[in-house]
C-alpha atoms as a PDB file:
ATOM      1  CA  UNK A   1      69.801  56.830 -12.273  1.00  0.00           C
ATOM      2  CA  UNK A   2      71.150  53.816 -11.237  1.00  0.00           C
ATOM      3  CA  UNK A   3      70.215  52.186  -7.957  1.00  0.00           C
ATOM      4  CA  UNK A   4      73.449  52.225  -6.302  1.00  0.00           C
ATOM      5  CA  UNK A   5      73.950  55.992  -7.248  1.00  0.00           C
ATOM      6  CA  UNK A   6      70.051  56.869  -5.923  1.00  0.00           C
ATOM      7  CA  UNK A   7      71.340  54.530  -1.854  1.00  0.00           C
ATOM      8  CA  UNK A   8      74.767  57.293  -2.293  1.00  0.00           C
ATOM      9  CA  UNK A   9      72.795  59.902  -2.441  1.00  0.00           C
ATOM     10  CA  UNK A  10      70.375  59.133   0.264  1.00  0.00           C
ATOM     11  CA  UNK A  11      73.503  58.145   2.580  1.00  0.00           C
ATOM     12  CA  UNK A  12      75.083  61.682   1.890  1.00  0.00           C
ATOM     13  CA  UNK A  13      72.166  63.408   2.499  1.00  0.00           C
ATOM     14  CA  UNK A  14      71.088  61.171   5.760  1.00  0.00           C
ATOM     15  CA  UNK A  15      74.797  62.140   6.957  1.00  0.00           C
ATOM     16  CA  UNK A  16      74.886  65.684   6.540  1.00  0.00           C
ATOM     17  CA  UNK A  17      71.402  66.406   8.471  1.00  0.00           C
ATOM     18  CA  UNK A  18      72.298  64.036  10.918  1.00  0.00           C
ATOM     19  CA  UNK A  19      75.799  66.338  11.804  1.00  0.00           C
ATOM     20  CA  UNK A  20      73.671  69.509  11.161  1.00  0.00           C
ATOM     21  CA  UNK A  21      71.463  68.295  13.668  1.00  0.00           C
ATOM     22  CA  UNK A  22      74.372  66.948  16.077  1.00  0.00           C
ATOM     23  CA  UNK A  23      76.276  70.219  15.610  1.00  0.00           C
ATOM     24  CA  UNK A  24      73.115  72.181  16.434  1.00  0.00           C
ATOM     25  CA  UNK A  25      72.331  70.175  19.555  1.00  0.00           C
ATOM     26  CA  UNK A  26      75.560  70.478  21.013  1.00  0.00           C
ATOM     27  CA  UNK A  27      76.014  74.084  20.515  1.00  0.00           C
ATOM     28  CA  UNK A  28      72.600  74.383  22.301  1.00  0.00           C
ATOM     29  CA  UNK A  29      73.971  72.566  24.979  1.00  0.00           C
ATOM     30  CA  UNK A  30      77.091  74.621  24.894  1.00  0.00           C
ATOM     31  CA  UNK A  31      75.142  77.658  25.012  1.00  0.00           C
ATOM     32  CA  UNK A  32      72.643  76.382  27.875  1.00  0.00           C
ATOM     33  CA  UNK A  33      76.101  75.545  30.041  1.00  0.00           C
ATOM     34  CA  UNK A  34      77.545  79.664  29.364  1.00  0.00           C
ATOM     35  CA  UNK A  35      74.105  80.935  30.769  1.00  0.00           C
ATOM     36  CA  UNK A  36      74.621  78.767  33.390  1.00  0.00           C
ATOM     37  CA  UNK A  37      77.640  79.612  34.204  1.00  0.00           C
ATOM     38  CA  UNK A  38      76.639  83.482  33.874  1.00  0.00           C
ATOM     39  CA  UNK A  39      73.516  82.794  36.408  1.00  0.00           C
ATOM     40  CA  UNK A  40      75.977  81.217  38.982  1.00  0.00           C
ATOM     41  CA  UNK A  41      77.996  84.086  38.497  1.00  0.00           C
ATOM     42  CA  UNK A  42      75.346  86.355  39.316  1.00  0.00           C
ATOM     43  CA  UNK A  43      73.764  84.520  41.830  1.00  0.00           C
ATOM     44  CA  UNK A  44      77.323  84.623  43.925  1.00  0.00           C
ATOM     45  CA  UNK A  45      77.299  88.194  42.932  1.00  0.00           C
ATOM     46  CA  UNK A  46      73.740  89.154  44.597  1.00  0.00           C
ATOM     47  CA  UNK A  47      74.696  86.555  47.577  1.00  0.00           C
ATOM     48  CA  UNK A  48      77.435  89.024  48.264  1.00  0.00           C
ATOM     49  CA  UNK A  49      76.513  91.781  47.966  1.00  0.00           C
ATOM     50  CA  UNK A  50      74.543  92.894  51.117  1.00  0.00           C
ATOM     51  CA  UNK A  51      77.717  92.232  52.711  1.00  0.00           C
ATOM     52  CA  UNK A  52      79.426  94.263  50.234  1.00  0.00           C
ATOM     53  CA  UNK A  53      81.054  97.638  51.132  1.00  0.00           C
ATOM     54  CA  UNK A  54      78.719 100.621  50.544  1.00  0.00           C
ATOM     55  CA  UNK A  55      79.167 102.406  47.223  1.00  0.00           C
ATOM     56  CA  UNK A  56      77.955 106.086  46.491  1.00  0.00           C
ATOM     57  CA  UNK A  57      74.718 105.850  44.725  1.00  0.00           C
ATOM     58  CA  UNK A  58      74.423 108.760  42.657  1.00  0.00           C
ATOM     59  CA  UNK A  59      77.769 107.630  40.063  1.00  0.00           C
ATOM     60  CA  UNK A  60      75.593 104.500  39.220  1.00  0.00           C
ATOM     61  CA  UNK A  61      72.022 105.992  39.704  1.00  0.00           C
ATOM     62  CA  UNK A  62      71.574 106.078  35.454  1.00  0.00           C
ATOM     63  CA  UNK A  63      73.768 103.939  34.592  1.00  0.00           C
ATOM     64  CA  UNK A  64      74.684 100.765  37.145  1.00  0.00           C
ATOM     65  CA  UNK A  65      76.933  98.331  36.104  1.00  0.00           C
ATOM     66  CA  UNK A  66      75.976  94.962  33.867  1.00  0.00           C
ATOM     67  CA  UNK A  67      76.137  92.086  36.012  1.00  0.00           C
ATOM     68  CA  UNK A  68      76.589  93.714  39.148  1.00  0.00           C
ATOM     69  CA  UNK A  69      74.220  94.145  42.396  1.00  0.00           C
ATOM     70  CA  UNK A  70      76.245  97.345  43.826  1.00  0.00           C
ATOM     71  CA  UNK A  71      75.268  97.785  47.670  1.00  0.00           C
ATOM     72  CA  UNK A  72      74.295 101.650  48.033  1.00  0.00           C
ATOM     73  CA  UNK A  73      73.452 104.571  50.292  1.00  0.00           C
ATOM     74  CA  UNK A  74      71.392 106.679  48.890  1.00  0.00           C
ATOM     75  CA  UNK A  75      70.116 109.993  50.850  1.00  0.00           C
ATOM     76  CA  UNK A  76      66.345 111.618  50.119  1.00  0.00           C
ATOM     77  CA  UNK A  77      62.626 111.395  51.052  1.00  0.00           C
ATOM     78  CA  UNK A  78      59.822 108.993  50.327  1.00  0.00           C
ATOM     79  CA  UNK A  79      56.908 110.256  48.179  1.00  0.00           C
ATOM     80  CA  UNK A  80      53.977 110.240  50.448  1.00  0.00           C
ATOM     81  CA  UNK A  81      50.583 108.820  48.922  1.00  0.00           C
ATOM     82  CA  UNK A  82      51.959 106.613  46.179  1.00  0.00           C
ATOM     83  CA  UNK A  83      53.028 103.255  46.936  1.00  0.00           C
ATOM     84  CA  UNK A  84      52.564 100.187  45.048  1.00  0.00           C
ATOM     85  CA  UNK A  85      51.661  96.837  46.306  1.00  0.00           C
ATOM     86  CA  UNK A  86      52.851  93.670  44.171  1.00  0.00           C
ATOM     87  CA  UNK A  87      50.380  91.236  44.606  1.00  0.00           C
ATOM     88  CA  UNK A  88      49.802  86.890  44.480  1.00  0.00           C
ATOM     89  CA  UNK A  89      53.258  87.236  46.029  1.00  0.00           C
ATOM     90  CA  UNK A  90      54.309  83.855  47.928  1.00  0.00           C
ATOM     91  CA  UNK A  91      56.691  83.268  50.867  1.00  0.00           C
ATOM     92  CA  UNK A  92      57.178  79.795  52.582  1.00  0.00           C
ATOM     93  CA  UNK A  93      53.919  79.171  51.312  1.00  0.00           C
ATOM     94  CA  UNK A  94      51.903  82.300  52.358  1.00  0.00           C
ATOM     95  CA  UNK A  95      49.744  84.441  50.112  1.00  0.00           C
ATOM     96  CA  UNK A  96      51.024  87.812  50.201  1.00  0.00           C
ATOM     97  CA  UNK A  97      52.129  91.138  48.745  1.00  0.00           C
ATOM     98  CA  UNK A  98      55.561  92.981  47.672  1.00  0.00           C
ATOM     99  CA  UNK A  99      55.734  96.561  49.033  1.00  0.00           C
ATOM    100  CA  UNK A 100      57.105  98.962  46.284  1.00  0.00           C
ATOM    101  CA  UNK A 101      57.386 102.984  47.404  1.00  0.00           C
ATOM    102  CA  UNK A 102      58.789 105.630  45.213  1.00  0.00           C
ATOM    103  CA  UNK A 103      61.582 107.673  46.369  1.00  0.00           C
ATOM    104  CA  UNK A 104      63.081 110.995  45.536  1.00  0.00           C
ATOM    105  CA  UNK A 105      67.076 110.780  45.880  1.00  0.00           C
ATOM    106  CA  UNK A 106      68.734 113.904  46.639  1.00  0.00           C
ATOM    107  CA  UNK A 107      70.019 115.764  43.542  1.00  0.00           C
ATOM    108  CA  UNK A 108      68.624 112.931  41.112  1.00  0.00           C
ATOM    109  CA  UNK A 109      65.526 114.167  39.134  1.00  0.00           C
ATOM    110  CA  UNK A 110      64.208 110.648  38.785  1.00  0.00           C
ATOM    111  CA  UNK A 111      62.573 108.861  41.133  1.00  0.00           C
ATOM    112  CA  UNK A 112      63.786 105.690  42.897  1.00  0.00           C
ATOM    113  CA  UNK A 113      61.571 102.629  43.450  1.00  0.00           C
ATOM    114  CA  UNK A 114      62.247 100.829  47.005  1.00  0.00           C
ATOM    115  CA  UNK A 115      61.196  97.433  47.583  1.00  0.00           C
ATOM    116  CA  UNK A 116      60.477  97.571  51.265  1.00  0.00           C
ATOM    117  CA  UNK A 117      60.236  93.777  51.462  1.00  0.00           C
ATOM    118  CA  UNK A 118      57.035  90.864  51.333  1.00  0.00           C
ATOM    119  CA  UNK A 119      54.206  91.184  53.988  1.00  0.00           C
ATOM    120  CA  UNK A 120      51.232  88.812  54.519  1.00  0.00           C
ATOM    121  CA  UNK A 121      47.778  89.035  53.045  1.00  0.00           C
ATOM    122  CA  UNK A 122      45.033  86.883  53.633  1.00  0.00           C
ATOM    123  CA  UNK A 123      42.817  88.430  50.898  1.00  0.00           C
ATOM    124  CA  UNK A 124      39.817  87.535  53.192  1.00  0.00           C
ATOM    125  CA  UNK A 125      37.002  89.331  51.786  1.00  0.00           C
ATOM    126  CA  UNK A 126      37.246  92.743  53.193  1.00  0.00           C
ATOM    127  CA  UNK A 127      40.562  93.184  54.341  1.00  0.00           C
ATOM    128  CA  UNK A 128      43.080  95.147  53.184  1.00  0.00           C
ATOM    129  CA  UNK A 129      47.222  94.560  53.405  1.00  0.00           C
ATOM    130  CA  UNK A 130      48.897  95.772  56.883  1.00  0.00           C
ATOM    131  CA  UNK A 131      51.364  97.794  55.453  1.00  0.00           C
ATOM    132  CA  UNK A 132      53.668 100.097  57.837  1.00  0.00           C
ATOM    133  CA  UNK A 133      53.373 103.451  56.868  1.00  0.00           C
ATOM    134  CA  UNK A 134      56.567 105.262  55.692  1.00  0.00           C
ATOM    135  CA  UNK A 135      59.262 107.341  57.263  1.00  0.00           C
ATOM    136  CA  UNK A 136      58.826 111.460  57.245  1.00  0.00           C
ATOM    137  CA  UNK A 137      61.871 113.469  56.148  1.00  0.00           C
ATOM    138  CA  UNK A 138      64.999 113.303  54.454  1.00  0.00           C
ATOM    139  CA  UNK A 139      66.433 109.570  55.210  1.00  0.00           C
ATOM    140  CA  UNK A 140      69.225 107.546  54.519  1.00  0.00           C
ATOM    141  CA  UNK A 141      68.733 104.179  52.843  1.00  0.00           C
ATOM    142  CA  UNK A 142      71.000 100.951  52.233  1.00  0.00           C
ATOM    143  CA  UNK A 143      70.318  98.016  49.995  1.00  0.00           C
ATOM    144  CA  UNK A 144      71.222  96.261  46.553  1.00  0.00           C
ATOM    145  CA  UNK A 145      70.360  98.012  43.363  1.00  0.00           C
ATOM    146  CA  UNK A 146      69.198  95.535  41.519  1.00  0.00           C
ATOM    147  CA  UNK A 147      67.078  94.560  38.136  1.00  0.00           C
ATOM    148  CA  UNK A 148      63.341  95.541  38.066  1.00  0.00           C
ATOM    149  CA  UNK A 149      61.939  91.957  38.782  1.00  0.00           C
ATOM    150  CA  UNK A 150      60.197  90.349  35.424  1.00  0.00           C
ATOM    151  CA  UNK A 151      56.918  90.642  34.769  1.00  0.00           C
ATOM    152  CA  UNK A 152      55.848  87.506  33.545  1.00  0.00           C
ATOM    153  CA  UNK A 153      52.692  86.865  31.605  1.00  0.00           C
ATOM    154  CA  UNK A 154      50.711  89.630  31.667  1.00  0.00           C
ATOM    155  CA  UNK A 155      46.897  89.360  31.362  1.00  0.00           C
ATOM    156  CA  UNK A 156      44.775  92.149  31.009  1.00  0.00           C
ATOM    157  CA  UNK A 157      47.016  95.059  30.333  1.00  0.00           C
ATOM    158  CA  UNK A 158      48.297  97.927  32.802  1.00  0.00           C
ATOM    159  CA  UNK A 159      46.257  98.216  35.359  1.00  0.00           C
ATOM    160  CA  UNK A 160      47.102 100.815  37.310  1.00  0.00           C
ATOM    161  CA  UNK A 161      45.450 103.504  35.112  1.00  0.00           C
ATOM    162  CA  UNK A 162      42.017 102.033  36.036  1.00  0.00           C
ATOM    163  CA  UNK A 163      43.193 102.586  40.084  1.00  0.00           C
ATOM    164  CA  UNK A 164      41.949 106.073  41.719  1.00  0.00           C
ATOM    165  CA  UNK A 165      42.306 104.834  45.176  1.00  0.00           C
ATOM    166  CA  UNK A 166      46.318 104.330  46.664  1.00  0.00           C
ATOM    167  CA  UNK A 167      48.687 102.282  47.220  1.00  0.00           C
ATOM    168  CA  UNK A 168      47.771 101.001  43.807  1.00  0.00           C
ATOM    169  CA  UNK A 169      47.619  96.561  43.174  1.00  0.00           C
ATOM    170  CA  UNK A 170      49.369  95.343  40.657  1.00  0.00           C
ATOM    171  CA  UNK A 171      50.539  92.056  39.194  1.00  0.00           C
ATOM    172  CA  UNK A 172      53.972  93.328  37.705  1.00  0.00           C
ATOM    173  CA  UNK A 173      56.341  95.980  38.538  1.00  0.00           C
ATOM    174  CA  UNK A 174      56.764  97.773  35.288  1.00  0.00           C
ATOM    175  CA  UNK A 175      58.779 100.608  35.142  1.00  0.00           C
ATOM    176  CA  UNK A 176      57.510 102.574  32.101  1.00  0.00           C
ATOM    177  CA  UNK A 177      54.257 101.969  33.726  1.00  0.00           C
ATOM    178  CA  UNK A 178      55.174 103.135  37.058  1.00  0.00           C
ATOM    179  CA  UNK A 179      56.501 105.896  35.371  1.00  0.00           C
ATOM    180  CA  UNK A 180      53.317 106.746  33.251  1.00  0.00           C
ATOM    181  CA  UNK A 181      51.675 106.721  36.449  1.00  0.00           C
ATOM    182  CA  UNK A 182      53.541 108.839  38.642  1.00  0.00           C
ATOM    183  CA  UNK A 183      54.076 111.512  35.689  1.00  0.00           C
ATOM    184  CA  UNK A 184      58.182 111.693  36.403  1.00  0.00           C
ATOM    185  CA  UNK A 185      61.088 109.541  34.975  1.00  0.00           C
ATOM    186  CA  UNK A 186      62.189 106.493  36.883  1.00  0.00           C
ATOM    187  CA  UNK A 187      65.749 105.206  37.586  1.00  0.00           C
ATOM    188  CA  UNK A 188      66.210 102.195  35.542  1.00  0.00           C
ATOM    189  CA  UNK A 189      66.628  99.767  38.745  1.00  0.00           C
ATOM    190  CA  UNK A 190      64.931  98.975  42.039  1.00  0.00           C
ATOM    191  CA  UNK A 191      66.607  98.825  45.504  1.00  0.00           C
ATOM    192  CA  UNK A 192      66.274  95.888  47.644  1.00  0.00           C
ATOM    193  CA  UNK A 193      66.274  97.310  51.214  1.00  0.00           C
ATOM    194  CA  UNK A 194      68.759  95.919  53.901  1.00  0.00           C
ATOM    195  CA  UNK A 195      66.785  94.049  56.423  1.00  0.00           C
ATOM    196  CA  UNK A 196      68.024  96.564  59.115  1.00  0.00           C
ATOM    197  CA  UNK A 197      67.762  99.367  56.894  1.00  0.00           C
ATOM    198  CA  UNK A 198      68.059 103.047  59.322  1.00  0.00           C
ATOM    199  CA  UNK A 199      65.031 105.188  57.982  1.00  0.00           C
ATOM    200  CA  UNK A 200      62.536 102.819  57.949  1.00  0.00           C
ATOM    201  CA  UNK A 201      61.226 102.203  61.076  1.00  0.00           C
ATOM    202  CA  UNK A 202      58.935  99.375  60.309  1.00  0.00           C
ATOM    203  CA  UNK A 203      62.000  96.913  58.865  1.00  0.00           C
ATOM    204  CA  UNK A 204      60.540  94.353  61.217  1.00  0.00           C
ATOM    205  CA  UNK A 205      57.318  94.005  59.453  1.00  0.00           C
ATOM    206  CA  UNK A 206      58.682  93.121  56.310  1.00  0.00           C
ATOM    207  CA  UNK A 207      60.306  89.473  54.972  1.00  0.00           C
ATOM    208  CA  UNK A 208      63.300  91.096  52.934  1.00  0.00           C
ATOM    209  CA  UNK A 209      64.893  87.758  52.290  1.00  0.00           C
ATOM    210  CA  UNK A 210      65.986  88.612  48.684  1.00  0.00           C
ATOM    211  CA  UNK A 211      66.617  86.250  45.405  1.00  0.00           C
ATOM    212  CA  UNK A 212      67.426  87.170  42.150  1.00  0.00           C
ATOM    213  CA  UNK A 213      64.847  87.301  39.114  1.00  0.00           C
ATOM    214  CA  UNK A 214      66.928  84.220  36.954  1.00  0.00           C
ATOM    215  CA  UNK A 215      66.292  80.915  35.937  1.00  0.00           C
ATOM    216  CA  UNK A 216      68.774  79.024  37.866  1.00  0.00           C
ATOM    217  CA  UNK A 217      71.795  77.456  37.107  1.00  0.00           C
ATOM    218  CA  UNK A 218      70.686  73.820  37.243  1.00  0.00           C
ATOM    219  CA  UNK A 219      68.025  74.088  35.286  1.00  0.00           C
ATOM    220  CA  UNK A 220      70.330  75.556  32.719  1.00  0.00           C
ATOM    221  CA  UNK A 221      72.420  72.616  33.270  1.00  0.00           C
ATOM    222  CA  UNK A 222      69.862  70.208  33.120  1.00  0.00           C
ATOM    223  CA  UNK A 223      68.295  71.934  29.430  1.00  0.00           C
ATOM    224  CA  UNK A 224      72.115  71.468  28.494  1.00  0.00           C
ATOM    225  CA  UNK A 225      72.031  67.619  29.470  1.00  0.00           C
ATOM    226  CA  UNK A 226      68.811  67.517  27.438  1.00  0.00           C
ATOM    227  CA  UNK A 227      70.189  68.858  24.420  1.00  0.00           C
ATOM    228  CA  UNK A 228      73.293  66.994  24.586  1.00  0.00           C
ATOM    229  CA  UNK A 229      71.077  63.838  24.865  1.00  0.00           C
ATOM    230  CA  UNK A 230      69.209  64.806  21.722  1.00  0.00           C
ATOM    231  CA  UNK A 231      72.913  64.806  19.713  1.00  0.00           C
ATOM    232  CA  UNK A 232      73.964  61.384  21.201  1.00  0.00           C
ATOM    233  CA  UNK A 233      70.468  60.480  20.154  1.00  0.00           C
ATOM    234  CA  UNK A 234      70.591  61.693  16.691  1.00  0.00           C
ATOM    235  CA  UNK A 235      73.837  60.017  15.914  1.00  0.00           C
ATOM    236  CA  UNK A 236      73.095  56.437  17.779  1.00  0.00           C
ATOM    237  CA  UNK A 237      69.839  56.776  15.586  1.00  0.00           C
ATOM    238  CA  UNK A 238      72.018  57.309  12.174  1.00  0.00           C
ATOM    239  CA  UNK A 239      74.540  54.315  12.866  1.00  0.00           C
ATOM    240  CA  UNK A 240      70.832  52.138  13.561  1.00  0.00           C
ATOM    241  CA  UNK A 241      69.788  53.159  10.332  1.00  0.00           C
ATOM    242  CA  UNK A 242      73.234  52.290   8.696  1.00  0.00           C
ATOM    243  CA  UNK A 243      73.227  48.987  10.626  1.00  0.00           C
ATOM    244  CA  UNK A 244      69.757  48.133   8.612  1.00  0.00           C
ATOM    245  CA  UNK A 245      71.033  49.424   5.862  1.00  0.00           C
ATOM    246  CA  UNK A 246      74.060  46.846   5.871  1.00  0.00           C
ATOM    247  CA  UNK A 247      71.520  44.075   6.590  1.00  0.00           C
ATOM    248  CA  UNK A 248      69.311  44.281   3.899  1.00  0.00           C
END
């Protein structure tokens, strides 16, 4: 094979992984700018949405809507004796832990899992979280139903089946876990209590200053720069190699 034939070659196959790689680093980027968009969309969704009208709960209960945070009323009673506290939980730099309660809807047979907002924990040796106790009787409650928050890394496996003693510590809020636990189905979201909520008494106690469990936009944006970058990169770095090429 003759020399010149042997340099064609290797400048066809230089320039086809050079625009596989530039076509795969800008539809990265592409794809890194639609999730942002999507997570701006939903963040503007959960910003509205304690303001939102109140919808009827029990339509959505099963089944709530993709890539909405409906605001609810929901009517039932607390289950007494089984609440779950969310632990290594951090607010303007405070140690503390997410309150979690099950709830029994009327004329749903699963059970509903209330955040009742953050509260502050030392974890001094010997202490135990402050944690108001909950309301008696039927109640009405209002809040976002929204995504069980993400679990993160887990170490060490489910826990809560090694707990006797309530309200139970935990590291995640899982809800086939929670479910295990408490022997009964669970609905497939939480809800995010109104800070003002009527049947909970101790709404004061509680930071309910609520976020949503997604990476944000800008740093979707900024993985898209980064990828775009790489494609610039990759095709300043093949006309370099070309310019060599020339020269020698």
């Amino acid at each position: 094979m003759s020399r010149a034939r042997r340099s064609g070659r290797a400048l066809a196959f230089a320039l086809a992984l050079t625009l596989i790689g530039i076509a795969l680093f800008v539809r990265l980027g592409v794809w890194q700018l639609d999730r942002g968009n999507a997570a701006q969309a939903l963040l503007a969704a959960f910003t509205a949405a304690p303001n939102a009208p109140l919808e009827p709960f029990a339509p959505i209960a099963a089944a709530p809507p993709a890539g909405r945070y409906p605001h609810v009323a929901v009517r039932g009673r607390f289950v007494a004796g089984r609440e779950y506290l969310r632990d290594e939980q951090l607010r303007d730099e405070r140690l503390g832990v997410e309150a979690y309660a099950p709830f029994a809807p009327a004329g749903q047979a699963a059970l509903l899992l209330v955040d009742r907002g953050w509260i502050a924990w030392s974890h001094a040796p010997g202490s135990q979280p402050q944690v108001p106790a909950l309301a008696d009787g039927e109640v009405e409650l209002r809040g976002i139903y929204a995504p069980f928050p993400g679990s993160g890394l887990r170490v060490g496996g489910n826990r809560l089946v090694l707990q006797d003693a309530w309200p139970k510590l935990t590291l995640a809020i899982d809800r086939d876990e929670i479910a295990a636990d408490l022997r009964q189905p669970v609905l497939p979201r939480v809800l995010l209590l109104d800070a003002g909520t009527r049947g909970d008494d101790a709404a004061t106690a509680f930071d309910r200053r609520w976020t949503p469990k997604l990476m944000p936009p800008e740093r979707h944006r900024a993985y898209a720069f980064q990828w775009f970058a790489f494609a610039f990169a990759a095709a300043a770095l093949f006309a370099l190699w070309i310019r060599k090429r020339r020269e020698k």
